[in-house]
Protein backbone atom coordinates (compact mmCIF):
# COMPACT_ATOMS: atom_id res chain seq x y z
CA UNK A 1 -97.51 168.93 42.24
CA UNK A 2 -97.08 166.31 39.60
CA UNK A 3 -97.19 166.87 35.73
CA UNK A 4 -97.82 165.31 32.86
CA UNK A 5 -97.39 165.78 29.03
CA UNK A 6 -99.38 163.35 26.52
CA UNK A 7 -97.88 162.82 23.35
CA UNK A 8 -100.72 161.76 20.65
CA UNK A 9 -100.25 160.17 17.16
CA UNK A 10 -102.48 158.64 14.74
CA UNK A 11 -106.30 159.54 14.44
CA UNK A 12 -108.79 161.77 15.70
CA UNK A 13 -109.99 159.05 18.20
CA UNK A 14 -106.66 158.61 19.56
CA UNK A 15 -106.85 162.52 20.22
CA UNK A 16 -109.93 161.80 22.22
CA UNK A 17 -108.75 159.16 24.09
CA UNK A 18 -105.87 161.28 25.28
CA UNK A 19 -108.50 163.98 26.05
CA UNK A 20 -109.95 161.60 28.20
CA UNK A 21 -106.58 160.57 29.71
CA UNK A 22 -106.27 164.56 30.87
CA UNK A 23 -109.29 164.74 32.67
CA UNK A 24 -108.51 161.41 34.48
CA UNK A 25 -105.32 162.67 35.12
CA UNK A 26 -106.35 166.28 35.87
CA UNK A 27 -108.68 164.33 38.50
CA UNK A 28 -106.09 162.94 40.44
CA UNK A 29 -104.29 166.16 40.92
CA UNK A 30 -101.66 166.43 37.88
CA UNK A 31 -100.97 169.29 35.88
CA UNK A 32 -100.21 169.66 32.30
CA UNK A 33 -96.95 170.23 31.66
CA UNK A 34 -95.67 172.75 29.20
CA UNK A 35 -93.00 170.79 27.86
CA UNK A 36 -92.13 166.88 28.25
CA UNK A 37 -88.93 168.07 29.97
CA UNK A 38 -90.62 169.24 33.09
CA UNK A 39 -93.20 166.33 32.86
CA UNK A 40 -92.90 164.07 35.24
CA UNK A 41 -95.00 161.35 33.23
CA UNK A 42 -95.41 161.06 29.47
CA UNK A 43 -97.83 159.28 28.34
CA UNK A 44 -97.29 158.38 24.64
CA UNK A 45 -101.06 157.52 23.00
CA UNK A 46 -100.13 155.60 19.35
């Protein structure tokens, strides 16, 4: 199973926005990760 890790800088709507990047990417089967080293995509939300 694939996993992800979001990285999220800046304001609180760029914390939402990566909220809504989890559940999209929760949707299509990914897991969070617990760390970016066993992530196999970061997404970095600046």
């Amino acid at each position: 199973m694939n996993k992800y890790h979001i990285i999220t800088y800046g304001c609180q709507m760029n914390k939402s926005d990566s909220e809504r990047i989890a559940t999209i990417l929760e949707s299509k089967n990914y897991q969070p990760a617990s760390s970016e080293n066993e992530a196999d995509l970061i997404v970095v939300n600046m």
